[in-house]
PDB file of N, CA and C in Angstrom:
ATOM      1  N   UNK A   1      47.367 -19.104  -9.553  1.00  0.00           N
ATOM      2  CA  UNK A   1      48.327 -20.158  -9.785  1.00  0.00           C
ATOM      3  C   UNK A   1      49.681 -19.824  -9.168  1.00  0.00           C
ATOM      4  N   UNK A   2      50.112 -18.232  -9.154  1.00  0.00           N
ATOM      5  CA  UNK A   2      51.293 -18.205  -8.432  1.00  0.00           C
ATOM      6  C   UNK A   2      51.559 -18.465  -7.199  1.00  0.00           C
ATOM      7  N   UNK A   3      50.551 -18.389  -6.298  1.00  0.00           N
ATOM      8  CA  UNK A   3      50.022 -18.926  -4.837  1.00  0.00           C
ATOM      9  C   UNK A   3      50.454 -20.508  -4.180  1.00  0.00           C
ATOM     10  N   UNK A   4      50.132 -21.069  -5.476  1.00  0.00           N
ATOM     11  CA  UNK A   4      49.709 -22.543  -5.422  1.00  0.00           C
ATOM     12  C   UNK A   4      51.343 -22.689  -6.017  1.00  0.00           C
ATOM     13  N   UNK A   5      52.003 -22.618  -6.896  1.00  0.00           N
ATOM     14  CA  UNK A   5      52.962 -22.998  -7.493  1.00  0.00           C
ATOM     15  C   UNK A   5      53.923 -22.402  -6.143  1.00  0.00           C
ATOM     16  N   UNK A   6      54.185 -21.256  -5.276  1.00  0.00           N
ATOM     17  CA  UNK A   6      55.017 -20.943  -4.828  1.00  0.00           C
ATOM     18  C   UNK A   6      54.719 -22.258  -3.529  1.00  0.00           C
ATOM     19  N   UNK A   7      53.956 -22.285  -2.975  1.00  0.00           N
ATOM     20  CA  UNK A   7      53.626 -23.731  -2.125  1.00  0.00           C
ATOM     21  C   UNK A   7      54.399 -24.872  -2.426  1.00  0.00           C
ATOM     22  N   UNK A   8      54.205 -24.896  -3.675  1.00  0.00           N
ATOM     23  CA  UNK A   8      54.795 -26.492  -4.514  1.00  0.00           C
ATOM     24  C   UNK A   8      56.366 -25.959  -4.033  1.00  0.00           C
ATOM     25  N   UNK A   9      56.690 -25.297  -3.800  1.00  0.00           N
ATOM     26  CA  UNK A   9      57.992 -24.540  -4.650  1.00  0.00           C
ATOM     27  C   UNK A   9      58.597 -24.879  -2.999  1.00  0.00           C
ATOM     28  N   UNK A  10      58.040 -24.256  -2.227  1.00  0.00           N
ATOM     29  CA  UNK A  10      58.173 -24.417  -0.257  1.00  0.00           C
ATOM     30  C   UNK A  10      58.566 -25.960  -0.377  1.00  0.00           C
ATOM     31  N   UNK A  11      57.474 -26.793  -0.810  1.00  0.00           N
ATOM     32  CA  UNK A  11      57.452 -28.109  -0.173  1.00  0.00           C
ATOM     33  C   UNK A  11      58.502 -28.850  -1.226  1.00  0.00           C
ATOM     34  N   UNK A  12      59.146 -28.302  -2.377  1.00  0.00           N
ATOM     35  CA  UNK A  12      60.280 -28.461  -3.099  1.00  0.00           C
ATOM     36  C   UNK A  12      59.575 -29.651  -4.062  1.00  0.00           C
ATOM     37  N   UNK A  13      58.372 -29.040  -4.322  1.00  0.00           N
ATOM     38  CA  UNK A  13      57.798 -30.274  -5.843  1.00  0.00           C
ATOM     39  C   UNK A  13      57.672 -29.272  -6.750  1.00  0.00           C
ATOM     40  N   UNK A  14      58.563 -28.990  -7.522  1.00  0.00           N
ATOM     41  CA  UNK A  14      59.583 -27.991  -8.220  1.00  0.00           C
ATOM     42  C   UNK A  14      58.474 -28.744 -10.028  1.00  0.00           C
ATOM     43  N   UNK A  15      58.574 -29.895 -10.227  1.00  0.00           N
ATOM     44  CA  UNK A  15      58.009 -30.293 -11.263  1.00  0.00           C
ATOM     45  C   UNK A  15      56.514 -29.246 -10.943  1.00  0.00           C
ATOM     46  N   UNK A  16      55.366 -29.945 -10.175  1.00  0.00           N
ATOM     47  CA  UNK A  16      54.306 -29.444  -9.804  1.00  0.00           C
ATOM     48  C   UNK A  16      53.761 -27.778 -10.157  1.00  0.00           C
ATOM     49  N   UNK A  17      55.021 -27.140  -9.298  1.00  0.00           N
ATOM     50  CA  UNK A  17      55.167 -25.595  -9.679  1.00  0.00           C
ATOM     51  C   UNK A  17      55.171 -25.331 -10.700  1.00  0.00           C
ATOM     52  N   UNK A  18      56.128 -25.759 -11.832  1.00  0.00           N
ATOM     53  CA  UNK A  18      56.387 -25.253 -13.016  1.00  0.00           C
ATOM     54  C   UNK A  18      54.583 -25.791 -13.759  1.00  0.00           C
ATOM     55  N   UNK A  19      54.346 -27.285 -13.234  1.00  0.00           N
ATOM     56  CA  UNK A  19      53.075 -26.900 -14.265  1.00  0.00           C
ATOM     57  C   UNK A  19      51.807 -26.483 -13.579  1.00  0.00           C
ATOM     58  N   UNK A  20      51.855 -26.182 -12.365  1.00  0.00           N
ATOM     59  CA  UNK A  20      50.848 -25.059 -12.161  1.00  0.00           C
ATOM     60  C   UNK A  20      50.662 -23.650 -13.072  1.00  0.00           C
ATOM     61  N   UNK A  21      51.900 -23.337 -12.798  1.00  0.00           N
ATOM     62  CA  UNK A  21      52.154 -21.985 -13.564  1.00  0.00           C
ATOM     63  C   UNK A  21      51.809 -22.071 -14.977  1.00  0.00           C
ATOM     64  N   UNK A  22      52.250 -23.391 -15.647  1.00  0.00           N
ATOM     65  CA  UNK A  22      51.642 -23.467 -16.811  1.00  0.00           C
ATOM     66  C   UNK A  22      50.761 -23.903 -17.146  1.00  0.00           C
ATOM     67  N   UNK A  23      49.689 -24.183 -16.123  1.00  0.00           N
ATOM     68  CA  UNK A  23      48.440 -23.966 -16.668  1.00  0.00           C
ATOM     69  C   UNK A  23      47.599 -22.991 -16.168  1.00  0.00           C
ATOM     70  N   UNK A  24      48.029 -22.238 -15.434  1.00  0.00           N
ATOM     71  CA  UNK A  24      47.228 -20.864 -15.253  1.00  0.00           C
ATOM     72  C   UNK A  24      48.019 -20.017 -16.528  1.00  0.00           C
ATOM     73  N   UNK A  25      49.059 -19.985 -17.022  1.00  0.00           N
ATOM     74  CA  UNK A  25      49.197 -19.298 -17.938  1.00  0.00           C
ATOM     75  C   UNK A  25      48.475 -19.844 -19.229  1.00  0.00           C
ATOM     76  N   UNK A  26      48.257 -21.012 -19.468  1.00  0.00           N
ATOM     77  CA  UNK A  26      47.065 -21.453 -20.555  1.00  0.00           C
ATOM     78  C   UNK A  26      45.074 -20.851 -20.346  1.00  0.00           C
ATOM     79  N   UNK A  27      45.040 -20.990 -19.037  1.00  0.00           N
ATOM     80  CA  UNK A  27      43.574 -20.276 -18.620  1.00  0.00           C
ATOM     81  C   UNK A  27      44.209 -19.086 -18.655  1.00  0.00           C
ATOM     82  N   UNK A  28      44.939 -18.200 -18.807  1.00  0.00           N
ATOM     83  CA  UNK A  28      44.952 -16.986 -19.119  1.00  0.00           C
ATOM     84  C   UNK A  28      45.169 -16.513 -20.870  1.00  0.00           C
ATOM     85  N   UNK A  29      45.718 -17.580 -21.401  1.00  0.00           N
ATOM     86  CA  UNK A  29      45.770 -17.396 -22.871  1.00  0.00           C
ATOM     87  C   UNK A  29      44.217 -18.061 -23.299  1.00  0.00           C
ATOM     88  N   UNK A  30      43.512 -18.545 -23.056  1.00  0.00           N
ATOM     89  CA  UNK A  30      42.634 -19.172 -23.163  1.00  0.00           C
ATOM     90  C   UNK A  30      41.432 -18.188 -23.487  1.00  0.00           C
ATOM     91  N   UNK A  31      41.141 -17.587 -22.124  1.00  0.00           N
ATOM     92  CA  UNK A  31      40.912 -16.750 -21.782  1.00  0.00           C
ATOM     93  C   UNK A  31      40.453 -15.123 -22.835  1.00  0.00           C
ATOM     94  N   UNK A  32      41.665 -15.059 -22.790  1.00  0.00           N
ATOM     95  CA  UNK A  32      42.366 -13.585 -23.654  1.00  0.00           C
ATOM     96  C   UNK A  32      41.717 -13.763 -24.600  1.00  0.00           C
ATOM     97  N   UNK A  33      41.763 -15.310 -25.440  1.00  0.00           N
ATOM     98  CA  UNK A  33      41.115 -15.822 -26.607  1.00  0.00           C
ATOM     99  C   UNK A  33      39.981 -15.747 -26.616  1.00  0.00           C
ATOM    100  N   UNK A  34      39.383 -16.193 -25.382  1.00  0.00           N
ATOM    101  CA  UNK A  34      37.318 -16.754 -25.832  1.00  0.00           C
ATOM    102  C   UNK A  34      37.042 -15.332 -25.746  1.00  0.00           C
ATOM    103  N   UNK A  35      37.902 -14.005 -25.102  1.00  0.00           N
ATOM    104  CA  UNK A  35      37.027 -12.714 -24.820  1.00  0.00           C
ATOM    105  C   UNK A  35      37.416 -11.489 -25.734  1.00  0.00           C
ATOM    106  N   UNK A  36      38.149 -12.190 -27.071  1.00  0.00           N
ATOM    107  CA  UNK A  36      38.414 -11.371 -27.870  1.00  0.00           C
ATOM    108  C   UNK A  36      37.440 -10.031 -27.861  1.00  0.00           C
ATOM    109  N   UNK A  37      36.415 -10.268 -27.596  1.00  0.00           N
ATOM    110  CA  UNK A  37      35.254  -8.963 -28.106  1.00  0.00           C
ATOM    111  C   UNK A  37      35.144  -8.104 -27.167  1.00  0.00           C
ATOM    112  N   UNK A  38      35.309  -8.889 -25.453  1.00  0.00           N
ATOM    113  CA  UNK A  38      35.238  -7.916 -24.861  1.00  0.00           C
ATOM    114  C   UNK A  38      34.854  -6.099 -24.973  1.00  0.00           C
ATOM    115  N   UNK A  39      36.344  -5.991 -25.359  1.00  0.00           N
ATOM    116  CA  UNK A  39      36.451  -4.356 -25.347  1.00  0.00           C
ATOM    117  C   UNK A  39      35.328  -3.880 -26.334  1.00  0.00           C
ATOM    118  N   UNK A  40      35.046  -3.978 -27.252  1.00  0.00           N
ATOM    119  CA  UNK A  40      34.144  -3.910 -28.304  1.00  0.00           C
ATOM    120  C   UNK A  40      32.802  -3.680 -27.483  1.00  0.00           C
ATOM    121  N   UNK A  41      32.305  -5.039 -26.856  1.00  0.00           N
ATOM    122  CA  UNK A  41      31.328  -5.188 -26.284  1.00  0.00           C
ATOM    123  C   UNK A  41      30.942  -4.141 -25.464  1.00  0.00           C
ATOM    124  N   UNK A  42      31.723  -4.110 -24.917  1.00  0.00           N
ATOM    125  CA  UNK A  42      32.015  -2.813 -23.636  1.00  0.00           C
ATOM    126  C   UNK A  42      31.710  -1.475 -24.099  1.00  0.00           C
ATOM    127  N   UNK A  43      32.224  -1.119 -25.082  1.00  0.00           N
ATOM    128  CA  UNK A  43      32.553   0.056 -25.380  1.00  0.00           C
ATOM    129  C   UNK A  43      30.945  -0.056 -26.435  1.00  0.00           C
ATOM    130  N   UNK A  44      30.737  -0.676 -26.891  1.00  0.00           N
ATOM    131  CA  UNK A  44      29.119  -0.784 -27.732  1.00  0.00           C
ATOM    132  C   UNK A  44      28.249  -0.481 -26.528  1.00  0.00           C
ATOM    133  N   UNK A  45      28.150  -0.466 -25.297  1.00  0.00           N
ATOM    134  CA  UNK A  45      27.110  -0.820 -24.424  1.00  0.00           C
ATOM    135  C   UNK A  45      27.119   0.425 -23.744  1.00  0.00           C
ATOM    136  N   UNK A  46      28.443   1.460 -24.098  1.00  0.00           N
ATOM    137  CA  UNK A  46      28.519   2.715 -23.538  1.00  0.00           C
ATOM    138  C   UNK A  46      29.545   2.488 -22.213  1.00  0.00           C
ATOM    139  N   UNK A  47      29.967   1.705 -21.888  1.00  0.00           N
ATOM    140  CA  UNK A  47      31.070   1.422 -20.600  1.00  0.00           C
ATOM    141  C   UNK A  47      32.303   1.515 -21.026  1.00  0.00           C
ATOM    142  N   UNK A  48      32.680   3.118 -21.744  1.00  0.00           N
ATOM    143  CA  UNK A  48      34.093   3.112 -21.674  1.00  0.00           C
ATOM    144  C   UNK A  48      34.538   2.822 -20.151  1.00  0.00           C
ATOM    145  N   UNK A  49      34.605   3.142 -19.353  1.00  0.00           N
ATOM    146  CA  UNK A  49      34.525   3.067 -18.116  1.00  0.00           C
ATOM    147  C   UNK A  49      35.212   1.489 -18.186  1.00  0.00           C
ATOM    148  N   UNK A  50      34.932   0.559 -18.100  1.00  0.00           N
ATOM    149  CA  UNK A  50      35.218  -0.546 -17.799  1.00  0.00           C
ATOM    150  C   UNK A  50      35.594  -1.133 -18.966  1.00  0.00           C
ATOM    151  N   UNK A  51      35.897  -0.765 -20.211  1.00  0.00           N
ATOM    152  CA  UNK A  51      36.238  -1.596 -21.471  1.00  0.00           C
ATOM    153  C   UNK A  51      38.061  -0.897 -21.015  1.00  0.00           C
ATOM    154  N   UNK A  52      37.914   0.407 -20.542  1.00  0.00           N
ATOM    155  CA  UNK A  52      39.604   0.806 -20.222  1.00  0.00           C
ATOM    156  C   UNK A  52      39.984   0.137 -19.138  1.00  0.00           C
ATOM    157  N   UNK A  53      38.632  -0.517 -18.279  1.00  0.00           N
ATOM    158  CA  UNK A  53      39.394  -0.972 -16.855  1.00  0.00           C
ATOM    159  C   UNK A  53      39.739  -2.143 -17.555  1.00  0.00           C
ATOM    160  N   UNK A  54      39.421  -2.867 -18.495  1.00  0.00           N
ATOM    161  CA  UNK A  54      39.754  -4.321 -18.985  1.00  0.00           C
ATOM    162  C   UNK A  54      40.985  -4.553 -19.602  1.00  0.00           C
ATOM    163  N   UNK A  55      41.267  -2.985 -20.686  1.00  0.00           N
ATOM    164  CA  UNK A  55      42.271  -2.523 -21.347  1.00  0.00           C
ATOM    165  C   UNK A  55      43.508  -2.852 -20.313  1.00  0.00           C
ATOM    166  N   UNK A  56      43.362  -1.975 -19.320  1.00  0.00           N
ATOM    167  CA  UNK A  56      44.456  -2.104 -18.336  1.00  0.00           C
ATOM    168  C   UNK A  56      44.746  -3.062 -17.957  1.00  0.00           C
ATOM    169  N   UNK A  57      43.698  -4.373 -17.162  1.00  0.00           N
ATOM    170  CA  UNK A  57      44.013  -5.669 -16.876  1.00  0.00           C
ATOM    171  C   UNK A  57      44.810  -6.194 -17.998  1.00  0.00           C
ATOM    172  N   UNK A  58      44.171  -6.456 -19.134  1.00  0.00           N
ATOM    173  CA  UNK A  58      45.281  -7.346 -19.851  1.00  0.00           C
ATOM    174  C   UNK A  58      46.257  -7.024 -20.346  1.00  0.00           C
ATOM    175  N   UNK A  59      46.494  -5.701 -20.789  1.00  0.00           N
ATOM    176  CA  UNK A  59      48.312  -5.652 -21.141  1.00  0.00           C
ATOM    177  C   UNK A  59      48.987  -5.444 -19.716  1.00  0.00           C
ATOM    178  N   UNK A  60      48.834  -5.290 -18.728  1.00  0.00           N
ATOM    179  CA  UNK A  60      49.548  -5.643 -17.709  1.00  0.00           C
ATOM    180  C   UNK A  60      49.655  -6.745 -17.248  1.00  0.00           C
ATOM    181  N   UNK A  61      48.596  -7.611 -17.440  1.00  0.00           N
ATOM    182  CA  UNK A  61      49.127  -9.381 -17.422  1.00  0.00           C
ATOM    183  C   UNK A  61      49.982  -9.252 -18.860  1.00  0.00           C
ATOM    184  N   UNK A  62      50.030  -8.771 -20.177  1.00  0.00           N
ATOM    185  CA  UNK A  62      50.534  -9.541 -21.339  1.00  0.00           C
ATOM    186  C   UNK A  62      52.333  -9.102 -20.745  1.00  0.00           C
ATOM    187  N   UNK A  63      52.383  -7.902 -20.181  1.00  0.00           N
ATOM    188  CA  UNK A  63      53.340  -7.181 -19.904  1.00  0.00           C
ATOM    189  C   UNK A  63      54.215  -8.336 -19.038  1.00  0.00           C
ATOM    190  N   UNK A  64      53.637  -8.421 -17.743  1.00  0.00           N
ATOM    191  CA  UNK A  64      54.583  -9.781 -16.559  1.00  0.00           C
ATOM    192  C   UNK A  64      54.570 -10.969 -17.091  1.00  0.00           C
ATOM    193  N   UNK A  65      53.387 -11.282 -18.234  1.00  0.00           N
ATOM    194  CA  UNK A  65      53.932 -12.561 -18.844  1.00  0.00           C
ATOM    195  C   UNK A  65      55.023 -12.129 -19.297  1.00  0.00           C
ATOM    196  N   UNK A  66      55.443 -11.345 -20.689  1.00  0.00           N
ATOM    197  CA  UNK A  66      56.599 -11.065 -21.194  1.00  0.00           C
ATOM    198  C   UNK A  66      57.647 -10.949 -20.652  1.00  0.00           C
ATOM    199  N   UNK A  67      57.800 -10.539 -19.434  1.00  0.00           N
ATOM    200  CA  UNK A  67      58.828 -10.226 -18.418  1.00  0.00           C
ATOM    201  C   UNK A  67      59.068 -11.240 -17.555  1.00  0.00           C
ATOM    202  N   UNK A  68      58.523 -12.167 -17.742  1.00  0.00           N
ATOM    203  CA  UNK A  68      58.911 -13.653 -16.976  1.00  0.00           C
ATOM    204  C   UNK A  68      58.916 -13.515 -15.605  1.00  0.00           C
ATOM    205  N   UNK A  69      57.383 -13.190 -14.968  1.00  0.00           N
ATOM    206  CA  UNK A  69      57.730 -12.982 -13.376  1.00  0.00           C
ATOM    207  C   UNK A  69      56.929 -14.549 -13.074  1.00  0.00           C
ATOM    208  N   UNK A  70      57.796 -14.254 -11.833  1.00  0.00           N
ATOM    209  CA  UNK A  70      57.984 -15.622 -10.844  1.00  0.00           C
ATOM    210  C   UNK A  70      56.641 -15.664  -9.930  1.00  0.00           C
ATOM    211  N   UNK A  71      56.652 -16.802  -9.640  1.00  0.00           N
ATOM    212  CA  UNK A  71      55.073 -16.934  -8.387  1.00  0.00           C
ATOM    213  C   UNK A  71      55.448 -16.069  -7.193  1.00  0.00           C
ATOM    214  N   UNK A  72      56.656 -15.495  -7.032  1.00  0.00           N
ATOM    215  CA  UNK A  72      57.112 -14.768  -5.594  1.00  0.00           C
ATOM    216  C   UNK A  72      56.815 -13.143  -6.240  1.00  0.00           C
ATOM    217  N   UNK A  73      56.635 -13.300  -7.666  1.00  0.00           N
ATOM    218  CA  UNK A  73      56.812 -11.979  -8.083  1.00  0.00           C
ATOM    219  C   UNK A  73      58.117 -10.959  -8.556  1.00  0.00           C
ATOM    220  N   UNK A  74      58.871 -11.705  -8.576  1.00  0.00           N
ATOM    221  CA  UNK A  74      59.917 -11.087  -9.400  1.00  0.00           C
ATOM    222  C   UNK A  74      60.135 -11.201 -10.716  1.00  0.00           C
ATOM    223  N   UNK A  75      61.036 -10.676 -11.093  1.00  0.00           N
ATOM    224  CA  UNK A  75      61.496 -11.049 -12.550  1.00  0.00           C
ATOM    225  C   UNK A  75      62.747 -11.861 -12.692  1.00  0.00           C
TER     226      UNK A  75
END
């Protein structure tokens, strides 16, 4: 979505951008939600291995959400 919103952002449809972004940030809360078990799952199946690679993905998305970065990537 930051891809697509920074486009909007070029061609100056500034509305567009903002709700791109907010709805990839809803498929990412969405998301977070339906896979509550994930890690669980993971880690039941013997894949610490990949229940930490998952670990890592999402508090580093929860992290740049919190930090309010931009589709260019800043803060």
């Amino acid at each position: 979505s930051r891809e697509v919103a920074g486009w909007c952002v070029e061609d100056g449809a500034l509305e567009e951008a903002v709700g791109t972004l907010e709805r990839g940030r809803a498929l990412a809360l969405h998301t977070e939600m339906a896979t509550v078990d994930v890690l669980s799952t993971l880690s039941r199946l013997g894949r610490a291995d990949l229940a930490e690679e998952w670990r890592g993905w999402r508090d580093s998305a929860r992290r740049r959400s919190e930090a309010g970065h931009r589709p260019d990537g800043t803060a």
